[in-house]
N, C-alpha and C. Protein backbone atom coordinates (compact mmCIF):
# COMPACT_ATOMS: atom_id res chain seq x y z
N UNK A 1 115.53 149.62 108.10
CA UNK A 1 116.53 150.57 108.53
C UNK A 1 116.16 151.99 108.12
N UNK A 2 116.01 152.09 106.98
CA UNK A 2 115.22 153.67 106.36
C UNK A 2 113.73 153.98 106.81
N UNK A 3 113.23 153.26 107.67
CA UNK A 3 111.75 152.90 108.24
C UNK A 3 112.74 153.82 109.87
N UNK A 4 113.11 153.17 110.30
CA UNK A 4 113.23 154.24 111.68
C UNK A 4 114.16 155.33 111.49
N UNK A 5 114.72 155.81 110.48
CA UNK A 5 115.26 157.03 110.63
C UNK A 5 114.28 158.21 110.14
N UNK A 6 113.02 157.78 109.45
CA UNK A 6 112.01 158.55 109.22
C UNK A 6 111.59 158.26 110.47
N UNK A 7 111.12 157.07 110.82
CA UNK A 7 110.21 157.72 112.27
C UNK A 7 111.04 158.77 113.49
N UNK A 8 112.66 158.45 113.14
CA UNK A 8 113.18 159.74 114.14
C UNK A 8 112.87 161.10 113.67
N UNK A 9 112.76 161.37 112.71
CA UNK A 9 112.68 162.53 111.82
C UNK A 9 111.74 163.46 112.46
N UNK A 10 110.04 162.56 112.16
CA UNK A 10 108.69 162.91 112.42
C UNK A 10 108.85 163.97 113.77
N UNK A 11 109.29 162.73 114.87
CA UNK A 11 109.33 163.68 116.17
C UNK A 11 109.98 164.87 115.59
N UNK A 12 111.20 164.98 115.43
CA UNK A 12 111.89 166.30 115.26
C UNK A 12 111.43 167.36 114.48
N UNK A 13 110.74 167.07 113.08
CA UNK A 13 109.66 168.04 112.67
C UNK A 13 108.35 168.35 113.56
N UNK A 14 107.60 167.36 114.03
CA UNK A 14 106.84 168.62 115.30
C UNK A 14 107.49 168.97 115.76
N UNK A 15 108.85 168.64 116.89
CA UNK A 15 109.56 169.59 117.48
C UNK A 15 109.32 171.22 117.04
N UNK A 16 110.12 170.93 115.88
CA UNK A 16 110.54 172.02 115.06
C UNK A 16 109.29 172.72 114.84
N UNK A 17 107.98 172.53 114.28
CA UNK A 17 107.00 173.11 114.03
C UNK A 17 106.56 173.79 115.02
N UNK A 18 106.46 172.97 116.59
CA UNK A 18 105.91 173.57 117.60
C UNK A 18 107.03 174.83 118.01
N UNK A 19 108.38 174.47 117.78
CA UNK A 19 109.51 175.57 117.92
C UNK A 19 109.23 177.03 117.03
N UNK A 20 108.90 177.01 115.57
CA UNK A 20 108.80 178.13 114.96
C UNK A 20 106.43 178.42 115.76
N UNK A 21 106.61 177.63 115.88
CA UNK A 21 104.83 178.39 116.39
C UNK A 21 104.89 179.17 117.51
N UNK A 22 105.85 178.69 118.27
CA UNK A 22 105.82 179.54 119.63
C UNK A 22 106.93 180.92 119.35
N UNK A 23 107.97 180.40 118.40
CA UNK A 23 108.74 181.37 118.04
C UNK A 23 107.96 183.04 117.39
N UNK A 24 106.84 182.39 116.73
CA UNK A 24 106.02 183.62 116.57
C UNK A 24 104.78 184.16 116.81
N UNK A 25 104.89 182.88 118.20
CA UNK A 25 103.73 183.91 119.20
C UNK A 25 104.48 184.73 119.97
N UNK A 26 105.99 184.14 120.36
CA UNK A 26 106.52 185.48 121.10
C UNK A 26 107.10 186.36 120.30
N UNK A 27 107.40 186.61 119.21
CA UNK A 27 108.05 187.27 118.58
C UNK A 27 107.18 189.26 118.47
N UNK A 28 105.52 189.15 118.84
CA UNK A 28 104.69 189.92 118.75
C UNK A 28 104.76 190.81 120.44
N UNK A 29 104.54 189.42 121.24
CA UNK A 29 105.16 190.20 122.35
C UNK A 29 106.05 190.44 123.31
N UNK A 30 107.41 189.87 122.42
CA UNK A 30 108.51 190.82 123.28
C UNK A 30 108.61 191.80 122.34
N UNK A 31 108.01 192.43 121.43
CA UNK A 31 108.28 193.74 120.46
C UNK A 31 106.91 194.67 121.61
N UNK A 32 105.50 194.31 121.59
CA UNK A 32 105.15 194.64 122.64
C UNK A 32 105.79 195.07 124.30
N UNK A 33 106.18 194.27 124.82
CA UNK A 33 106.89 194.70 126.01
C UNK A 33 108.14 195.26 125.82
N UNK A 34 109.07 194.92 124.92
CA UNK A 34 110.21 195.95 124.94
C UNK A 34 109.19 197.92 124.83
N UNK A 35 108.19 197.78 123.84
CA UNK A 35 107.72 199.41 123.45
C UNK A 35 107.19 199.67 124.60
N UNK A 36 106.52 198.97 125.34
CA UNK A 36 105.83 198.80 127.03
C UNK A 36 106.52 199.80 128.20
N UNK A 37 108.34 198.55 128.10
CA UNK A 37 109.23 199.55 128.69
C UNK A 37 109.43 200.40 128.52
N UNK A 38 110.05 200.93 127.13
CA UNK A 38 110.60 202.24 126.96
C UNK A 38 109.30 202.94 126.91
N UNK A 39 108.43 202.77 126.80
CA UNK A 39 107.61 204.14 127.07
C UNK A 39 106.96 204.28 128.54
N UNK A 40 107.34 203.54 129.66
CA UNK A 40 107.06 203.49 130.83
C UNK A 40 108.65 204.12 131.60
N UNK A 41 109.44 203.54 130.97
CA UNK A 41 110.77 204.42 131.72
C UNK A 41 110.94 205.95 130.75
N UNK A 42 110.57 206.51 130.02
CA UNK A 42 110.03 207.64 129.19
C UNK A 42 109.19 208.74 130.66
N UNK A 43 108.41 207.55 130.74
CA UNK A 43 107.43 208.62 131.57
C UNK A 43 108.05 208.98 133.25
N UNK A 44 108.76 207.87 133.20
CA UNK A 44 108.95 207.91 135.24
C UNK A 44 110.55 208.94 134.99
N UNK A 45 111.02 208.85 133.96
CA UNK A 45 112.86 209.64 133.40
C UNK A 45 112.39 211.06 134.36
N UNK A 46 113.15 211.60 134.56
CA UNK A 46 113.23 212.99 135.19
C UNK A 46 113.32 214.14 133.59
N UNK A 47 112.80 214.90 133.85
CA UNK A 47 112.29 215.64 132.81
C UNK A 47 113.40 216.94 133.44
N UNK A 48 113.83 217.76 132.14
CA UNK A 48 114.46 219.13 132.67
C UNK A 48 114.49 220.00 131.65
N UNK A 49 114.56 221.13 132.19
CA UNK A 49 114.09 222.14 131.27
C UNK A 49 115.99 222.81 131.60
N UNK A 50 116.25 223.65 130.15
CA UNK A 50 117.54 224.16 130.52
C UNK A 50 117.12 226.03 130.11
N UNK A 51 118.58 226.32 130.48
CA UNK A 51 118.39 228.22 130.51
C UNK A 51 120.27 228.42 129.86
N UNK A 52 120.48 228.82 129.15
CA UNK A 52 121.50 229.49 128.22
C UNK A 52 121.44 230.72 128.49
N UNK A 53 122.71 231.27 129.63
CA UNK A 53 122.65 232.77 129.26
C UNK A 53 124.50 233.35 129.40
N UNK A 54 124.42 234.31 128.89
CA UNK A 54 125.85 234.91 128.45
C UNK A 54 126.57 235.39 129.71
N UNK A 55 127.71 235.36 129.52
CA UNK A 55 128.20 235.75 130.87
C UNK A 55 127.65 236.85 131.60
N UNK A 56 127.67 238.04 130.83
CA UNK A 56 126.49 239.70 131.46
C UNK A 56 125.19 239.01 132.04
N UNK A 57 124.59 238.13 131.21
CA UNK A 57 123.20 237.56 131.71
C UNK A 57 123.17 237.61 132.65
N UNK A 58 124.14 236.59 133.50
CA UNK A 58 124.41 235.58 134.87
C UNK A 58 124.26 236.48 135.88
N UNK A 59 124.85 237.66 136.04
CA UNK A 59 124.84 238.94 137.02
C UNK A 59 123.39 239.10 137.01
N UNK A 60 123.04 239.62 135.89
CA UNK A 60 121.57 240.20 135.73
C UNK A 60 120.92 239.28 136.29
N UNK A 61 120.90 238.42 135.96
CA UNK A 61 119.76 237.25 137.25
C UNK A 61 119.80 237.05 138.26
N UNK A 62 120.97 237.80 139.27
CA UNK A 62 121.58 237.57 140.31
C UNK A 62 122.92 237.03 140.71
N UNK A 63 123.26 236.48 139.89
CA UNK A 63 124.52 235.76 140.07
C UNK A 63 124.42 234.16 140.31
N UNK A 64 125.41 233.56 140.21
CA UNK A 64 125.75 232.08 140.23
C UNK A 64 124.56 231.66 141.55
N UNK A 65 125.12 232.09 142.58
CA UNK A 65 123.63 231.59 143.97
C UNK A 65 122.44 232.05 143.58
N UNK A 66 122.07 232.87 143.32
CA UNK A 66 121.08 232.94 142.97
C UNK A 66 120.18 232.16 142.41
N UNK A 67 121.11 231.92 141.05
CA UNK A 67 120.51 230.65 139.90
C UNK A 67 120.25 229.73 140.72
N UNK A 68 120.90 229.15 141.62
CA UNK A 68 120.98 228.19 142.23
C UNK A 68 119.86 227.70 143.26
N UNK A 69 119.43 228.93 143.96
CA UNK A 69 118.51 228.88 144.62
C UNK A 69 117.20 228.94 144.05
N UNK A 70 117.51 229.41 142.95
CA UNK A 70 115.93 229.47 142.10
C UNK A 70 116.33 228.10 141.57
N UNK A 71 116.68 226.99 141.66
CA UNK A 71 116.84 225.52 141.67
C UNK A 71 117.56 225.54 139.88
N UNK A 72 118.38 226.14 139.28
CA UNK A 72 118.97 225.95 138.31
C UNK A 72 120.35 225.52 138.76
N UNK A 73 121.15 224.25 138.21
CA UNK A 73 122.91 224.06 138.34
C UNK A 73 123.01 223.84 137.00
N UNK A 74 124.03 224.62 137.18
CA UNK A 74 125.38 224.99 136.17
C UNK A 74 125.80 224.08 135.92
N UNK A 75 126.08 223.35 134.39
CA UNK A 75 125.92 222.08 134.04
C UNK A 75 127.18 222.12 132.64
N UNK A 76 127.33 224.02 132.24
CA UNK A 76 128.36 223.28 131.50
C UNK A 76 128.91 225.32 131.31
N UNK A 77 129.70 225.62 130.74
CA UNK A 77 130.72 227.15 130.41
C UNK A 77 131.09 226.76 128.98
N UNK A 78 130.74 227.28 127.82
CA UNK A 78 131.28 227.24 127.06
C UNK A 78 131.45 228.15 126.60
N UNK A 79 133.09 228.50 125.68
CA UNK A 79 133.20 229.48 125.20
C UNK A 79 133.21 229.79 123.90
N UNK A 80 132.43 230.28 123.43
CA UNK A 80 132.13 230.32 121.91
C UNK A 80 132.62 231.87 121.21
N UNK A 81 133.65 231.34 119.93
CA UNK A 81 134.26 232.11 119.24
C UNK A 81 134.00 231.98 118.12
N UNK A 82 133.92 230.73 117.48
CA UNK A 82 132.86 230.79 115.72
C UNK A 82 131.65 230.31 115.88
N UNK A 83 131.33 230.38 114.56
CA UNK A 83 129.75 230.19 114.13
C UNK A 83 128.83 230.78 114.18
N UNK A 84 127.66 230.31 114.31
CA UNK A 84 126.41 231.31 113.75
C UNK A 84 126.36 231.71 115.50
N UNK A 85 126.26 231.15 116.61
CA UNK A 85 125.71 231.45 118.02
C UNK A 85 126.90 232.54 117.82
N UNK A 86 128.16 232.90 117.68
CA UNK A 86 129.07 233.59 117.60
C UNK A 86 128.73 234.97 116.89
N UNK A 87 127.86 235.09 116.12
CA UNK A 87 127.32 235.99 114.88
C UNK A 87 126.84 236.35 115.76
N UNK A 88 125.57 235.63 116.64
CA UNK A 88 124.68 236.23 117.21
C UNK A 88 124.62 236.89 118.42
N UNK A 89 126.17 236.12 119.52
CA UNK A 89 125.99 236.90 120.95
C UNK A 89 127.42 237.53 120.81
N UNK A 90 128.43 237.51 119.54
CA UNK A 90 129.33 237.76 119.47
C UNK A 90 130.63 236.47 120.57
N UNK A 91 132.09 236.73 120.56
CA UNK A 91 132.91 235.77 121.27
C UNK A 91 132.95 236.28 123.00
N UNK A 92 132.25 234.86 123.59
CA UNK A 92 131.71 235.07 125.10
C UNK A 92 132.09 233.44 125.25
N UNK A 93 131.32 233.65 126.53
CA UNK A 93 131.34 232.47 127.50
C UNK A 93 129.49 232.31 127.49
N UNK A 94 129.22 231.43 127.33
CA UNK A 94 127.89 230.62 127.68
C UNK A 94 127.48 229.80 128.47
N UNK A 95 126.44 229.99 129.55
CA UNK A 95 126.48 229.38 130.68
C UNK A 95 125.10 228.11 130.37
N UNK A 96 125.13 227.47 130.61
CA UNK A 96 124.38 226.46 130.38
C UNK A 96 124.14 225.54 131.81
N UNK A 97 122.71 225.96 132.44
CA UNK A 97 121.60 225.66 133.81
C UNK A 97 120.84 224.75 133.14
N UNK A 98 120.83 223.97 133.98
CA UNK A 98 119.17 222.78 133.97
C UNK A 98 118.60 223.14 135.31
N UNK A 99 117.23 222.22 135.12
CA UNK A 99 116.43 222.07 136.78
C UNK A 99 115.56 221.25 136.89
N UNK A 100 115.38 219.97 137.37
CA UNK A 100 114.39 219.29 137.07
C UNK A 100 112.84 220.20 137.09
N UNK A 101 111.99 219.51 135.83
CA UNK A 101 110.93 220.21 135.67
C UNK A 101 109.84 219.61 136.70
N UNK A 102 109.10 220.74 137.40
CA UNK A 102 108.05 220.14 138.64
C UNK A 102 106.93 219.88 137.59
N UNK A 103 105.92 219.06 138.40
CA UNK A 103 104.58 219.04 138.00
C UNK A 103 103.97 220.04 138.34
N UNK A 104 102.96 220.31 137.18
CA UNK A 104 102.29 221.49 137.94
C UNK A 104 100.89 221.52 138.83
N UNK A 105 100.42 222.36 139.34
CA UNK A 105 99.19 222.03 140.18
C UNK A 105 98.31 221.73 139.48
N UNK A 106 97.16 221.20 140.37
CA UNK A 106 95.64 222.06 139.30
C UNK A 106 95.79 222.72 138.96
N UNK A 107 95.68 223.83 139.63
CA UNK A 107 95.10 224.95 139.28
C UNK A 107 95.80 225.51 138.45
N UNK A 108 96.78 225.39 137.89
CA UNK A 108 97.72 225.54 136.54
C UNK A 108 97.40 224.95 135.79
N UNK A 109 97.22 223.70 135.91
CA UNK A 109 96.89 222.53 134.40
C UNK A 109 95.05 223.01 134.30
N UNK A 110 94.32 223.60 135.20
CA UNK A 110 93.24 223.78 134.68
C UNK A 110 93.32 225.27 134.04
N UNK A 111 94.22 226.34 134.47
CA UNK A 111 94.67 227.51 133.76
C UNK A 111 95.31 226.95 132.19
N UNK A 112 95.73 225.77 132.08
CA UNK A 112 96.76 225.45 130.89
C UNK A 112 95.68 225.35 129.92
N UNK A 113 94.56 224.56 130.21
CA UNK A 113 93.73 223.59 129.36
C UNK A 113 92.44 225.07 129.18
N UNK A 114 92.29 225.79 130.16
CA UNK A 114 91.23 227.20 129.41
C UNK A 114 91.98 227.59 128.64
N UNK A 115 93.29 228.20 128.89
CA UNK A 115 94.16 229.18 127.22
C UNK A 115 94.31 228.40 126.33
N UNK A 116 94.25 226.85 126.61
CA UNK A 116 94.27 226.13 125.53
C UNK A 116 92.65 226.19 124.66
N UNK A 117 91.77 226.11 125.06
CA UNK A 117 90.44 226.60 124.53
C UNK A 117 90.51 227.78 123.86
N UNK A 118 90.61 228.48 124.59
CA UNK A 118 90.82 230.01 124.13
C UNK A 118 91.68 229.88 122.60
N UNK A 119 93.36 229.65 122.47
CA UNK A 119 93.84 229.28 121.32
C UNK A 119 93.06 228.64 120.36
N UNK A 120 92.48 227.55 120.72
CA UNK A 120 91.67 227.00 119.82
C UNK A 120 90.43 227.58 119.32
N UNK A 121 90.01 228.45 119.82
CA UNK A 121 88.78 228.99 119.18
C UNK A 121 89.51 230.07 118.25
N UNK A 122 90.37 231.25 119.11
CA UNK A 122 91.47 231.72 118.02
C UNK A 122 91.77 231.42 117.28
N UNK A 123 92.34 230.24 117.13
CA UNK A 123 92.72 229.68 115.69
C UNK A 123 91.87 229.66 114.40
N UNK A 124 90.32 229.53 115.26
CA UNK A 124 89.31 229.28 114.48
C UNK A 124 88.42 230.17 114.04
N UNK A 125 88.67 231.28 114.44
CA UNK A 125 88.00 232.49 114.36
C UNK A 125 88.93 232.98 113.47
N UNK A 126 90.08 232.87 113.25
CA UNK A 126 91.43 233.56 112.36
C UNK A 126 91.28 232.72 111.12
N UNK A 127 90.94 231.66 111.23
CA UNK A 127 90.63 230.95 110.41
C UNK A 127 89.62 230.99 109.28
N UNK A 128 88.52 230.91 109.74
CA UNK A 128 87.29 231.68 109.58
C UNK A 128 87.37 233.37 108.83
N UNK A 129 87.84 234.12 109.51
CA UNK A 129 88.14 235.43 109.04
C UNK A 129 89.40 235.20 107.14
N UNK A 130 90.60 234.31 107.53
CA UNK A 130 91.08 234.39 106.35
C UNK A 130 89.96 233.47 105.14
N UNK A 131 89.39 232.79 105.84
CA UNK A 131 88.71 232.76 104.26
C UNK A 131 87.61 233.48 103.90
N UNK A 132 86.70 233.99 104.71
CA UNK A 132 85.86 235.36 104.31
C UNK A 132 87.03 235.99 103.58
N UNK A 133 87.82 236.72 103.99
CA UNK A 133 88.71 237.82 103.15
C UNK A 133 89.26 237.03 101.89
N UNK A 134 89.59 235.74 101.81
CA UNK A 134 90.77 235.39 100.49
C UNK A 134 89.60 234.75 99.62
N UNK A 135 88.37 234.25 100.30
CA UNK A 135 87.45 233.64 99.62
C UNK A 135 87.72 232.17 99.38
């Protein structure tokens, strides 16, 4: 009688063994494919750049159509009376534009990547120069 409730056992420990083995072969890659996704819906997300300007601003740029046509919408009015933004533009209204951000051409991303050279040698030449001078 204690002879077949061990042999039921046996099965159920491989069960179980083969259960935690597979349990942590997937355990590596659904942590893999979940980081997979989010950094694949990261890249395809719509990207936007925003513009903050004070009520006087809004004229100066043309006005509300304007913004608009230069592909910025008006996304939020706030009116700010304390705090530090308050210190700084004084108590106004704040206009707050997005626009989805385009890709840029070549011929921009190959303009991006020379000033990016350029900086980098700058850096390195400034570099260079402060330790001649500080030693």
């Amino acid at each position: 009688m204690f002879g077949r409730g061990k042999d039921k056992q046996d099965p159920v420990k491989q069960l179980n063994s083969q259960l935690k083995e597979l349990e942590q072969r997937i355990a590596p890659l659904q942590q893999e494919f979940e980081q997979r996704v989010s950094e694949y819906r990261q890249s395809v997300a719509p990207k936007w750049e925003y513009l903050q300007l004070k009520e006087s601003d809004v004229e100066q740029n043309g006005g509300l159509n304007q913004l608009g046509a230069a592909g910025w919408e008006l996304v939020n009015i706030a009116i700010v009376q304390t705090g530090e933004i308050a210190k700084i533009f004084g108590t106004h209204a704040i206009y707050t534009f997005k626009r989805p951000v385009q890709p840029l051409s070549e011929d921009l991303l190959e303009q991006a990547r020379e000033l990016q050279q350029l900086e980098s040698q700058r850096h390195a030449l400034a570099t260079q120069i402060n330790s001649s001078v500080w030693g």
